[in-house]
C-alpha atoms as a PDB file:
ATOM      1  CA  UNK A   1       6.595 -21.752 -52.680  1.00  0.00           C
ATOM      2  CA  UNK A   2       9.791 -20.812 -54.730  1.00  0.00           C
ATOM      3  CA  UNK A   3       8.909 -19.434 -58.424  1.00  0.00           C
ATOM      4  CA  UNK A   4      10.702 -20.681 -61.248  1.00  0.00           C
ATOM      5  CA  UNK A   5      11.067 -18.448 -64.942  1.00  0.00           C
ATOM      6  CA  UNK A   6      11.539 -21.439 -67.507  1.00  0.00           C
ATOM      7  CA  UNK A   7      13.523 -19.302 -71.043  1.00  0.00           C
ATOM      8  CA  UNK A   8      12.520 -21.376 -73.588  1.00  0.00           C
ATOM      9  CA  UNK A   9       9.523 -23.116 -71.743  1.00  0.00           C
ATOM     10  CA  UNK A  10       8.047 -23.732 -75.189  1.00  0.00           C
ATOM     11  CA  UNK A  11      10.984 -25.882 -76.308  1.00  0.00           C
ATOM     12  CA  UNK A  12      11.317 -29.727 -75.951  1.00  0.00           C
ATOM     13  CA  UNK A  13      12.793 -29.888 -72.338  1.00  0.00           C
ATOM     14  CA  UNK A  14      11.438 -26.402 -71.835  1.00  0.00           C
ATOM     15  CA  UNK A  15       7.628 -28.238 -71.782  1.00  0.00           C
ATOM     16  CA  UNK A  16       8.886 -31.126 -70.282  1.00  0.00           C
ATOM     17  CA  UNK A  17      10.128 -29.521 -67.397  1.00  0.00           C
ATOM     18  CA  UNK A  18       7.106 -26.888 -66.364  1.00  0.00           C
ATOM     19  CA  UNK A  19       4.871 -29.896 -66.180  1.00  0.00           C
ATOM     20  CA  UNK A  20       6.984 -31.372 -64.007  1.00  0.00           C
ATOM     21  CA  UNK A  21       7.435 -28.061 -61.795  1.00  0.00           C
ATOM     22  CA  UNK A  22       3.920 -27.799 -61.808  1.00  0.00           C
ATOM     23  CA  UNK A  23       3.513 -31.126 -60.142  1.00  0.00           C
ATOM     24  CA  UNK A  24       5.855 -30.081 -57.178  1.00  0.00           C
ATOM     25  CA  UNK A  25       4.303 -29.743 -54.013  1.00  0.00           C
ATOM     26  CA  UNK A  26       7.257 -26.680 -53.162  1.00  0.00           C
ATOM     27  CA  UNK A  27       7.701 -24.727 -56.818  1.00  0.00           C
ATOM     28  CA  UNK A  28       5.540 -23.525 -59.806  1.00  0.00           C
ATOM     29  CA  UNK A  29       6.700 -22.508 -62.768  1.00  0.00           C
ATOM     30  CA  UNK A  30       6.197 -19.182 -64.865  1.00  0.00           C
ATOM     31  CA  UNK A  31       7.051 -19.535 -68.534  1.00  0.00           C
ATOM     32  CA  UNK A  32       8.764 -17.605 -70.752  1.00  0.00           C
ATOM     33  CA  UNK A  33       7.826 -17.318 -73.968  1.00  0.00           C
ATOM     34  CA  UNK A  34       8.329 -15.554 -77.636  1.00  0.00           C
ATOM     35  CA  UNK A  35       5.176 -15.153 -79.147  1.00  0.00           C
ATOM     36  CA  UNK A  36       1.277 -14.723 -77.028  1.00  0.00           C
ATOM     37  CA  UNK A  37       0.132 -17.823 -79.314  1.00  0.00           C
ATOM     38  CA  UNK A  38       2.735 -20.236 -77.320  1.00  0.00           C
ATOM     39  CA  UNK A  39       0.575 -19.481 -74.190  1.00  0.00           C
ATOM     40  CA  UNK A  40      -2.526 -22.200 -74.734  1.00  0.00           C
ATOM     41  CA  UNK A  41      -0.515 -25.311 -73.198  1.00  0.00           C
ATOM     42  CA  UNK A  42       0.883 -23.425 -70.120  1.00  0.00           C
ATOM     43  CA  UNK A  43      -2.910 -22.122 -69.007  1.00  0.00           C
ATOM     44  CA  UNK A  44      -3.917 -25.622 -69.315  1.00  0.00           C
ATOM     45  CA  UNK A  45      -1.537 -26.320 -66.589  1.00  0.00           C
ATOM     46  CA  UNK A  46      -1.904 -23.483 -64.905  1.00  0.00           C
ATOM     47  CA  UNK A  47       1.169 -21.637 -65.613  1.00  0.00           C
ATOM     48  CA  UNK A  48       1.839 -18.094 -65.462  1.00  0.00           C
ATOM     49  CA  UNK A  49       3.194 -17.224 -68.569  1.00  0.00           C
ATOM     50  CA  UNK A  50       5.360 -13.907 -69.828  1.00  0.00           C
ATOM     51  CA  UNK A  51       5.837 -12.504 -73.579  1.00  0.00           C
ATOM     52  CA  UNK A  52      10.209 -11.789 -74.088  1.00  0.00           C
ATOM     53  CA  UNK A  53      12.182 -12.266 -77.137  1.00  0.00           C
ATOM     54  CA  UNK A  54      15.729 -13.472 -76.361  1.00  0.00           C
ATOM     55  CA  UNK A  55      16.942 -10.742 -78.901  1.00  0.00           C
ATOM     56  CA  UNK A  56      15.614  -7.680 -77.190  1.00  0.00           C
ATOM     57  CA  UNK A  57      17.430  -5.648 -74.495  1.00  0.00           C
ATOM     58  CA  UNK A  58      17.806  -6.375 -71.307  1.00  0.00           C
ATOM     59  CA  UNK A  59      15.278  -4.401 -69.524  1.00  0.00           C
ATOM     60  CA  UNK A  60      13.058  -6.455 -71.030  1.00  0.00           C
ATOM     61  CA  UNK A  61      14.562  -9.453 -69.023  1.00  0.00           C
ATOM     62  CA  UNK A  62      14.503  -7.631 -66.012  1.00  0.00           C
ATOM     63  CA  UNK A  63      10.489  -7.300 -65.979  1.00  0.00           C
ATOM     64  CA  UNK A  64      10.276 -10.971 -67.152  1.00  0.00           C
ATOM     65  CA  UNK A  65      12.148 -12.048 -64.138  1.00  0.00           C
ATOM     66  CA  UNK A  66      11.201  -9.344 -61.152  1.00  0.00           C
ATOM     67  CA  UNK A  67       9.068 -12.134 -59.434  1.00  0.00           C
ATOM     68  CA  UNK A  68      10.481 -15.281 -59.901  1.00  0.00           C
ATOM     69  CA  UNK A  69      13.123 -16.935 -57.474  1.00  0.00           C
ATOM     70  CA  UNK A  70      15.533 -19.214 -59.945  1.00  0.00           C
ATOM     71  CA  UNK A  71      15.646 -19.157 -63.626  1.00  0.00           C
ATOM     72  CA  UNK A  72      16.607 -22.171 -66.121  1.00  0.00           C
ATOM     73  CA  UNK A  73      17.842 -21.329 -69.625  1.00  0.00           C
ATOM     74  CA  UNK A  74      16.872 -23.699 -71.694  1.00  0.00           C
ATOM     75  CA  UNK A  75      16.369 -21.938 -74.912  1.00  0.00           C
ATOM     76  CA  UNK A  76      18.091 -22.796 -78.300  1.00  0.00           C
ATOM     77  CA  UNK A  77      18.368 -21.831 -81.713  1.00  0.00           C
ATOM     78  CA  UNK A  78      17.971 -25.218 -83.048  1.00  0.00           C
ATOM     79  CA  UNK A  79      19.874 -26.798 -85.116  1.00  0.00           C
ATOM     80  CA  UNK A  80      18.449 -25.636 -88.418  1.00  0.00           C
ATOM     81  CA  UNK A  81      19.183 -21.717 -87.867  1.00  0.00           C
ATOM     82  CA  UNK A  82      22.322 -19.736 -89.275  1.00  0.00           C
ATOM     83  CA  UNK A  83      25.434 -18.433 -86.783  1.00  0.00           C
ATOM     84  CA  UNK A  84      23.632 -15.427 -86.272  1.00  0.00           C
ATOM     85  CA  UNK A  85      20.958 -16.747 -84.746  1.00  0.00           C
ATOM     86  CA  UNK A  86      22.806 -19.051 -82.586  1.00  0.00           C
ATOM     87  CA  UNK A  87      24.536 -16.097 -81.845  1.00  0.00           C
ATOM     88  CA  UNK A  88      22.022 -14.105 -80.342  1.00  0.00           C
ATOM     89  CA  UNK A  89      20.367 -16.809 -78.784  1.00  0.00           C
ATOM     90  CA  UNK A  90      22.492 -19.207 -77.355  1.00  0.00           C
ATOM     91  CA  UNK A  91      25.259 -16.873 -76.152  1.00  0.00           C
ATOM     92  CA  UNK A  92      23.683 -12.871 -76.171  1.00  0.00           C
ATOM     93  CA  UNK A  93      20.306 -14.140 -75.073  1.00  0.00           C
ATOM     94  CA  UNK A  94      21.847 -16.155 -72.188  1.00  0.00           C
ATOM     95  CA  UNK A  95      24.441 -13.417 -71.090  1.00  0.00           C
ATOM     96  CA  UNK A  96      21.687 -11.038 -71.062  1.00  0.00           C
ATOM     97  CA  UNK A  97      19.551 -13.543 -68.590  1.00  0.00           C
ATOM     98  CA  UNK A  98      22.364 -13.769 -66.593  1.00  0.00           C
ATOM     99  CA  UNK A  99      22.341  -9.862 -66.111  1.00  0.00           C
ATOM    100  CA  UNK A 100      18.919  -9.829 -65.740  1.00  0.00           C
ATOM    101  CA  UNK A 101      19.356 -12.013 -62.866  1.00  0.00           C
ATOM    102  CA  UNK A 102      21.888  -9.863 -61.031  1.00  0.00           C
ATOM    103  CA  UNK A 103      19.744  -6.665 -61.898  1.00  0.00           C
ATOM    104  CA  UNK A 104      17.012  -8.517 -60.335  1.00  0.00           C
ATOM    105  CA  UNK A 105      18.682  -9.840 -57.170  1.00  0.00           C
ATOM    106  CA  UNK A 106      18.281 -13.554 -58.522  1.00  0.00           C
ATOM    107  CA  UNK A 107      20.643 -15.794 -57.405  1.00  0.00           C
ATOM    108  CA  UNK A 108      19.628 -19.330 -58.788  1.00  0.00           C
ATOM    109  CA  UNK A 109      20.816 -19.827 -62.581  1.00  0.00           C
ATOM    110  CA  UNK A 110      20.389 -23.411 -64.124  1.00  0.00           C
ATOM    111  CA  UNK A 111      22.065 -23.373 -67.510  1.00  0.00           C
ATOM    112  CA  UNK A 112      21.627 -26.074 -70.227  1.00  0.00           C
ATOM    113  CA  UNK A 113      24.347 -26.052 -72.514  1.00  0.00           C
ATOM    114  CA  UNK A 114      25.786 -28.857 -74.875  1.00  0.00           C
ATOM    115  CA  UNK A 115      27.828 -32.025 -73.719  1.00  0.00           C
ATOM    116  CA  UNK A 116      31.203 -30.610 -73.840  1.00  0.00           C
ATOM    117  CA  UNK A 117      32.201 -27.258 -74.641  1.00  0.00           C
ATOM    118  CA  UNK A 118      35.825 -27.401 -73.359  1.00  0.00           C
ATOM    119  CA  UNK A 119      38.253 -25.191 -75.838  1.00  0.00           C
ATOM    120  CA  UNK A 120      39.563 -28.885 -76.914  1.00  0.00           C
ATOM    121  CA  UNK A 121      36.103 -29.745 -77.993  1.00  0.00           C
ATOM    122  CA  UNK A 122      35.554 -26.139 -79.931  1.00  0.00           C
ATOM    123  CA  UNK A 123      39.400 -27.193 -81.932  1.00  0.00           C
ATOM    124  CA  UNK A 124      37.360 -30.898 -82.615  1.00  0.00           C
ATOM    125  CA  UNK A 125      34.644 -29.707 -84.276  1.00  0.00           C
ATOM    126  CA  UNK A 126      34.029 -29.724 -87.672  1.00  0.00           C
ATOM    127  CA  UNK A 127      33.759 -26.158 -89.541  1.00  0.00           C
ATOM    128  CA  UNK A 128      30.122 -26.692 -89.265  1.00  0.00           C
ATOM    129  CA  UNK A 129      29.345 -27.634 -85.603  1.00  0.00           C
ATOM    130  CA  UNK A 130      32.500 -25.538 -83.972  1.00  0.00           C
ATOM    131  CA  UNK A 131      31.047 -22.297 -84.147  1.00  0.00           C
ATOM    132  CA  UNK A 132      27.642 -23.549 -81.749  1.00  0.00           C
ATOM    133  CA  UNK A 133      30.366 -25.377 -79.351  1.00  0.00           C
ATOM    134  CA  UNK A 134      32.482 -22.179 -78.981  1.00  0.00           C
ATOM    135  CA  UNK A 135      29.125 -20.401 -78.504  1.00  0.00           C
ATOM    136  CA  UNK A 136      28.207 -22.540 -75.467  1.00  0.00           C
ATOM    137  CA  UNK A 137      31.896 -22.936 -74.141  1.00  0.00           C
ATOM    138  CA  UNK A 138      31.466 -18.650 -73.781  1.00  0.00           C
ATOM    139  CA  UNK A 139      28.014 -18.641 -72.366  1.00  0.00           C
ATOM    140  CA  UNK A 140      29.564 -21.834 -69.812  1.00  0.00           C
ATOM    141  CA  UNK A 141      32.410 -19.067 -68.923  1.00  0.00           C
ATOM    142  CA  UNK A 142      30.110 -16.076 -68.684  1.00  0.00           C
ATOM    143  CA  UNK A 143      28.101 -17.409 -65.820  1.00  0.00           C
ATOM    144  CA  UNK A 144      31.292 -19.086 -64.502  1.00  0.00           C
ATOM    145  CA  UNK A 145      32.180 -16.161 -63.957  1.00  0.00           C
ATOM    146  CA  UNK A 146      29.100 -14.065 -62.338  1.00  0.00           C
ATOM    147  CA  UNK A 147      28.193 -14.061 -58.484  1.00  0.00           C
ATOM    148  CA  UNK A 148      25.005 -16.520 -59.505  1.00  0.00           C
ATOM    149  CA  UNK A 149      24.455 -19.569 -57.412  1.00  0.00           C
ATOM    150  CA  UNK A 150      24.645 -21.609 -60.926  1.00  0.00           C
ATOM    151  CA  UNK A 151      24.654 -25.243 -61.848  1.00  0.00           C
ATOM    152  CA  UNK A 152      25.460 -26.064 -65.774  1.00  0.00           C
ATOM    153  CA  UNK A 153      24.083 -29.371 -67.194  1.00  0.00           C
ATOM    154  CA  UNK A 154      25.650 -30.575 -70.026  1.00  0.00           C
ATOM    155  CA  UNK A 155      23.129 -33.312 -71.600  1.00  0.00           C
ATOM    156  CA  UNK A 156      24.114 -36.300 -74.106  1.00  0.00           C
ATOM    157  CA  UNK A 157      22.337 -36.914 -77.280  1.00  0.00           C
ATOM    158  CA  UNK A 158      18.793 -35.722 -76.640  1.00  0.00           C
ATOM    159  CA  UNK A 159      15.930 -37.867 -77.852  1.00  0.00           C
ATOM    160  CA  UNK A 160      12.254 -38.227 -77.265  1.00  0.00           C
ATOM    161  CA  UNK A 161      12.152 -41.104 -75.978  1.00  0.00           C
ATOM    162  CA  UNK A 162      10.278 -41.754 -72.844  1.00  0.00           C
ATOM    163  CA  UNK A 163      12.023 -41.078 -70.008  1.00  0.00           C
ATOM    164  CA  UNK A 164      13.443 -43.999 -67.750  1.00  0.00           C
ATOM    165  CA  UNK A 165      14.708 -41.887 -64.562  1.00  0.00           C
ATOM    166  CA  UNK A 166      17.986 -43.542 -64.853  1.00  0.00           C
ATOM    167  CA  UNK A 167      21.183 -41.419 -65.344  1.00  0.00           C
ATOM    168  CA  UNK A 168      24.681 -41.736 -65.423  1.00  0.00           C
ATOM    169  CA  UNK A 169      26.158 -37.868 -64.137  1.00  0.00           C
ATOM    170  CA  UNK A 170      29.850 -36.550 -63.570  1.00  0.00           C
ATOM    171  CA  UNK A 171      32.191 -34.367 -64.998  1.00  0.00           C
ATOM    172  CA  UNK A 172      33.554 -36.412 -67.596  1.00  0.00           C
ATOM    173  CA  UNK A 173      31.373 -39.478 -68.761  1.00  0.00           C
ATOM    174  CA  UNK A 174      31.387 -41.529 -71.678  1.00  0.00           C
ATOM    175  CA  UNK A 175      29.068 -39.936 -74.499  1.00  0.00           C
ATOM    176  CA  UNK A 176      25.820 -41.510 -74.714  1.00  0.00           C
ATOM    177  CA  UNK A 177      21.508 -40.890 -75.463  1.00  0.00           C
ATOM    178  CA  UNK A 178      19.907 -39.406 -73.027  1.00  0.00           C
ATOM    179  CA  UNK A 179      15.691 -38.710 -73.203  1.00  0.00           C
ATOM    180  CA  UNK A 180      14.583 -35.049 -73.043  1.00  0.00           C
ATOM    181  CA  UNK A 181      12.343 -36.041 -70.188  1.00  0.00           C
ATOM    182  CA  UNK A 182      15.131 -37.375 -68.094  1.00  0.00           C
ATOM    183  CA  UNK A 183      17.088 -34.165 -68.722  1.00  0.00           C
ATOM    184  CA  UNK A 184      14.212 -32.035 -67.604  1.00  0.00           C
ATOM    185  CA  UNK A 185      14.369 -34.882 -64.250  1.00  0.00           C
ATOM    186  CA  UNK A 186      17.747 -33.768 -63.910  1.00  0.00           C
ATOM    187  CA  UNK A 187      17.101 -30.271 -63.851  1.00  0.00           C
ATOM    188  CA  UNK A 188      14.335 -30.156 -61.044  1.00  0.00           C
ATOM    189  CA  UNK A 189      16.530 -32.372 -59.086  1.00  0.00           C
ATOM    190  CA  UNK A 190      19.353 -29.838 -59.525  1.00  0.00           C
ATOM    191  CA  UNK A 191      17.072 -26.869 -58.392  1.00  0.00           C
ATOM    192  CA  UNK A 192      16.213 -28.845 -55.498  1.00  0.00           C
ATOM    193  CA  UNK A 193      19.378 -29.514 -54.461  1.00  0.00           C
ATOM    194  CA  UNK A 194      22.048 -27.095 -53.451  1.00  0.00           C
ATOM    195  CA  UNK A 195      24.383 -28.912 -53.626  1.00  0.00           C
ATOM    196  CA  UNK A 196      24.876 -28.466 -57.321  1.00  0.00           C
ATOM    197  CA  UNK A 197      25.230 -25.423 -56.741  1.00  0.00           C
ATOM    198  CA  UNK A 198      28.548 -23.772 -58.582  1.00  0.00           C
ATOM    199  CA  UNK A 199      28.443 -27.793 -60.362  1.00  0.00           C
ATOM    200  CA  UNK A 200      28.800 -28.316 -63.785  1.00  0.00           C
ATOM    201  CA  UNK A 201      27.986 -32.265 -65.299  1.00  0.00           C
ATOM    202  CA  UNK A 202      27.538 -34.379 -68.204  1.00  0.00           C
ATOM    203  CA  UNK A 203      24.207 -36.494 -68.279  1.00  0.00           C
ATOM    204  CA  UNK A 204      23.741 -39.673 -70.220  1.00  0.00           C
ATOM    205  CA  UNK A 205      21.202 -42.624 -69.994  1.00  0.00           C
ATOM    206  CA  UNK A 206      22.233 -44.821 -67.143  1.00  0.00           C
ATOM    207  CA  UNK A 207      21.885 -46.930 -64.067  1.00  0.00           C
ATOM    208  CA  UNK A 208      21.593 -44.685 -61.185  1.00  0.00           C
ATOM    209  CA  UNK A 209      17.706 -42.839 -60.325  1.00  0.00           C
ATOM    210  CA  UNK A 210      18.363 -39.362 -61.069  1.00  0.00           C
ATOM    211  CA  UNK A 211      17.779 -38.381 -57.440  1.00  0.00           C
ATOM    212  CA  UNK A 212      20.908 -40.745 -56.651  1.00  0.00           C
ATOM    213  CA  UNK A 213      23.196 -39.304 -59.657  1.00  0.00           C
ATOM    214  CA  UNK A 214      22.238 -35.785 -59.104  1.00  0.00           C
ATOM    215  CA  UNK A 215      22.980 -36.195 -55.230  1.00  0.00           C
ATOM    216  CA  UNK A 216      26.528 -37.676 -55.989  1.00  0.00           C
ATOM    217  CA  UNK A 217      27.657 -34.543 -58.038  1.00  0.00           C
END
């Protein structure tokens, strides 16, 4: 059974997606998480659960990870913290999971990033939104660039709706809502499917079972 590190497990897709690991009959989930009082839900599932904050130094990564076979960032600032934080979250804590990774012979790398960070998108943005796009465009590149078997999703609108396991996937599609449940569909498709592998797509809300969309990528 293949191990899965979920950064940000206590987040909105972060939960979302260790329950649904934990109902696999071929991975489990280990969570990673900032603070010891963030650990109740995971034991109630069953879920190994580790102690990192995104803004320490890598070595700390490197024991967070040692046992695990793939790792999904799904961690984020949120949308009510400063540049700095987005900073070292979104872009210095993901970099530094990415060289955890490589320190720790760990090949799989799921990313979640936002719906388009091309360098036209980053010029599109207003004053206040362009700095977390050019954030996620460089944390996009970054693992573009490593040896990791990656896959980058790049999710529409996220709301909480409940999920309808209907997607609409490619590299370019039209923007659009998309549940946080769906997206956290989308990712355990992705890690069981190599295929995506060295793929990057956007998701939306759509007509095709995520099984199907996430197979046509």
């Amino acid at each position: 059974m293949k191990k899965v590190l979920v950064v940000g497990a206590n987040g909105q897709i972060g939960k979302r997606l260790v329950t649904l690991i934990q109902k696999s009959s071929h991975l489990e989930a280990k969570a990673m998480i900032r603070n010891r009082e963030q650990a109740t839900f995971f034991k109630n599932l069953g879920v190994q659960t580790v102690v990192a904050d995104l803004e320490e130094g890598v070595d700390t990564f490197v024991k967070a990870v040692a046992d695990v076979d793939a790792i999904v960032f799904t961690a984020g600032s949120g949308g009510h913290t400063g540049k700095d934080k987005t900073i070292m979250v979104d872009l210095d804590g993901a970099v530094k999971t990415m060289e955890a990774a490589k320190s720790a012979n760990i090949r799989r790398f799921v990313l979640i990033s936002s719906f388009d960070t091309t360098r036209e998108s980053i010029l599109d943005a207003n004053s206040s939104f362009a700095p977390y796009v050019a954030v996620k465009h460089y944390a996009d590149e970054w693992l573009k660039g490593t040896d990791l078997d990656y896959t980058i999703i790049h999710p529409g609108v996220l709301t909480n709706d409940e999920g309808t396991g209907q997607v609409n996937v490619g590299s370019k599609v039209e923007r659009g809502e998309v549940p946080r449940e769906d997206i956290a569909r989308v990712i355990l498709a992705s890690l069981e499917n190599d295929k995506t592998i060295g793929k990057e797509f956007q998701v939306v809300g759509g007509t095709k079972s995520v099984k199907d969309a996430v197979d046509s990528v």
